[in-house]
C-alpha atoms as a PDB file:
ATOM      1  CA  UNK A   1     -15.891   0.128  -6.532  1.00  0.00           C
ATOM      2  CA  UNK A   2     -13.756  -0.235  -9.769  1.00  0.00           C
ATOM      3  CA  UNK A   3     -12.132   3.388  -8.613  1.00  0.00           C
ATOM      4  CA  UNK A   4     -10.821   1.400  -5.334  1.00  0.00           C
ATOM      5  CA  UNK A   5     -10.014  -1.924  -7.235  1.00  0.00           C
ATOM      6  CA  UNK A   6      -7.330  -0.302  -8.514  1.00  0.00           C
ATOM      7  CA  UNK A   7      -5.810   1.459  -5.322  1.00  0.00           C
ATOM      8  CA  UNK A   8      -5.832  -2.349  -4.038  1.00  0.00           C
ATOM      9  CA  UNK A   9      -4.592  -4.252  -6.743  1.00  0.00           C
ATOM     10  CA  UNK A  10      -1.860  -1.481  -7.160  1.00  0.00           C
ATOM     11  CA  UNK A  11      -0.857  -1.570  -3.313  1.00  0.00           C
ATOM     12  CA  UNK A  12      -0.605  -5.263  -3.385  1.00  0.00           C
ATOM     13  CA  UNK A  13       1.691  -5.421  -6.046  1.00  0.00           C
ATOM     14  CA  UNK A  14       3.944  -2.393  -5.146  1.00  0.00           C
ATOM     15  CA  UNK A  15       4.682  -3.763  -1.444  1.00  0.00           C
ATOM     16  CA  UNK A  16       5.264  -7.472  -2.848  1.00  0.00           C
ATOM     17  CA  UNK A  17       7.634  -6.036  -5.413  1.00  0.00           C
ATOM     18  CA  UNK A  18       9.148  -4.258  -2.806  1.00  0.00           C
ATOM     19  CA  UNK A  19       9.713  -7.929  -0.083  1.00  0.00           C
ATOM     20  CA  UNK A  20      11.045  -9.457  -3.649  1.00  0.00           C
ATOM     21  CA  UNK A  21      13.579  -6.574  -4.131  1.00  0.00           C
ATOM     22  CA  UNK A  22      14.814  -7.400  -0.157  1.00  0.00           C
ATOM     23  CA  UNK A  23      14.004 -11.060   0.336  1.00  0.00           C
ATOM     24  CA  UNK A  24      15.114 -12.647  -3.148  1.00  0.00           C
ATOM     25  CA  UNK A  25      17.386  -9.797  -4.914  1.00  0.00           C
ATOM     26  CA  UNK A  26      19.411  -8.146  -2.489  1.00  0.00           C
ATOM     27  CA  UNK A  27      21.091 -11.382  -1.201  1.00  0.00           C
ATOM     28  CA  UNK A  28      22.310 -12.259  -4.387  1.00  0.00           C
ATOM     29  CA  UNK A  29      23.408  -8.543  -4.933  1.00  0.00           C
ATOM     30  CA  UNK A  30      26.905  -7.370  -3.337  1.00  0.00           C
ATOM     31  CA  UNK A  31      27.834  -4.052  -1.702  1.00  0.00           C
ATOM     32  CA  UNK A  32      26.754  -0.939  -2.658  1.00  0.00           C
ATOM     33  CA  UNK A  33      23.771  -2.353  -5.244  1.00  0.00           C
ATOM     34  CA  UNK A  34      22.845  -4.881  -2.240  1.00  0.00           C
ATOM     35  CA  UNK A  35      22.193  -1.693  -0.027  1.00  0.00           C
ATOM     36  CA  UNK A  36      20.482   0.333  -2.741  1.00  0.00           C
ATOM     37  CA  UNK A  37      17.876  -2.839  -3.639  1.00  0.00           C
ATOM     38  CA  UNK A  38      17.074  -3.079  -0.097  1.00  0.00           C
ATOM     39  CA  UNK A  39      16.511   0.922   0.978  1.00  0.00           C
ATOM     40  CA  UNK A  40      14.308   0.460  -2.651  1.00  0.00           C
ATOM     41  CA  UNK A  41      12.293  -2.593  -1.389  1.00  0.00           C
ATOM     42  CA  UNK A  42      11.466  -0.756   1.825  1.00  0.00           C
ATOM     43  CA  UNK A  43      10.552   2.287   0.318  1.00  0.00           C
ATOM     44  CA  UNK A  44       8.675  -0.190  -1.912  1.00  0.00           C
ATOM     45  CA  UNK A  45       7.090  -1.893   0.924  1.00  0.00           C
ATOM     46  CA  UNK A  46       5.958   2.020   2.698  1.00  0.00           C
ATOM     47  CA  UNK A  47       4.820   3.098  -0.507  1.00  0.00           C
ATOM     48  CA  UNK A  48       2.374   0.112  -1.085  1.00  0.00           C
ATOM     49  CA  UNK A  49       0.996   0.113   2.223  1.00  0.00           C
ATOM     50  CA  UNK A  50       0.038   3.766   1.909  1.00  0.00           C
ATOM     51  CA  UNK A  51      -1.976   3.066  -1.488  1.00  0.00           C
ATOM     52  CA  UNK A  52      -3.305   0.469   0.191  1.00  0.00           C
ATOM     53  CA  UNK A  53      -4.649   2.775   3.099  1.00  0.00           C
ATOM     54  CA  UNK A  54      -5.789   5.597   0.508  1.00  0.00           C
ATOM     55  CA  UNK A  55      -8.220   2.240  -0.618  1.00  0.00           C
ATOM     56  CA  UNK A  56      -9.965   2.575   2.527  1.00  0.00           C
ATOM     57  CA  UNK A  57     -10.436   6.149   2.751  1.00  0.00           C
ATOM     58  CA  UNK A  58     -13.865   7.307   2.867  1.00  0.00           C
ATOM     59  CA  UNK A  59     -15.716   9.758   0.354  1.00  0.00           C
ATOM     60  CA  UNK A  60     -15.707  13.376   0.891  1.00  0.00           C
ATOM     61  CA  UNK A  61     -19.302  13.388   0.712  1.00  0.00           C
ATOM     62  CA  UNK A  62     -19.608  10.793   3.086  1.00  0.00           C
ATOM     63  CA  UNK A  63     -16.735  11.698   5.659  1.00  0.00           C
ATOM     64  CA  UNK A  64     -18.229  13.744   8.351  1.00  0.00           C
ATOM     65  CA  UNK A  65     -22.234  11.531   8.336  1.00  0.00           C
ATOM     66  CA  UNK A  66     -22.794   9.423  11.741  1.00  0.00           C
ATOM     67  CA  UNK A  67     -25.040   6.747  12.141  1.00  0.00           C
ATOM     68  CA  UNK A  68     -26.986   6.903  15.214  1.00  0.00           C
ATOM     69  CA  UNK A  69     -28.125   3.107  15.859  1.00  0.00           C
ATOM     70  CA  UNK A  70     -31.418   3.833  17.228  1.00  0.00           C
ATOM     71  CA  UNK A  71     -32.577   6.565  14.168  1.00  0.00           C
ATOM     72  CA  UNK A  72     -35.989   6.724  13.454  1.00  0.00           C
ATOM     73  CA  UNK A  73     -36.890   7.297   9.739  1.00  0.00           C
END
């Protein structure tokens, strides 16, 4: 659990640094720098979300089991 704690906390952060970078910085930014901080924040944002997903990726020892819902023991 503490292994995926991390992926989540770490996902979190990296997208929301990623909206500040295009919500709050790049407005205040002009030109070339305003462009650059926003292409960063998405990337940002992409990168995030994909830790995020890696945090609900199953084991590899558990990948492949199904359930049945009617298994007797």
């Amino acid at each position: 659990m503490r292994g995926k704690m991390a992926y989540w906390i770490g996902g979190t952060l990296t997208a929301l640094l990623g909206i500040g970078l295009v919500r709050l910085l790049a407005p205040t930014l002009a030109g070339v720098t305003s462009s650059l901080a926003i292409v960063a924040g998405y990337l940002l944002v992409i990168v995030g979300i994909t830790i995020l997903a890696l945090a609900t990726r199953r084991k590899d020892s558990e990948m492949f089991i199904t359930i049945e819902k009617e298994a007797k023991d």
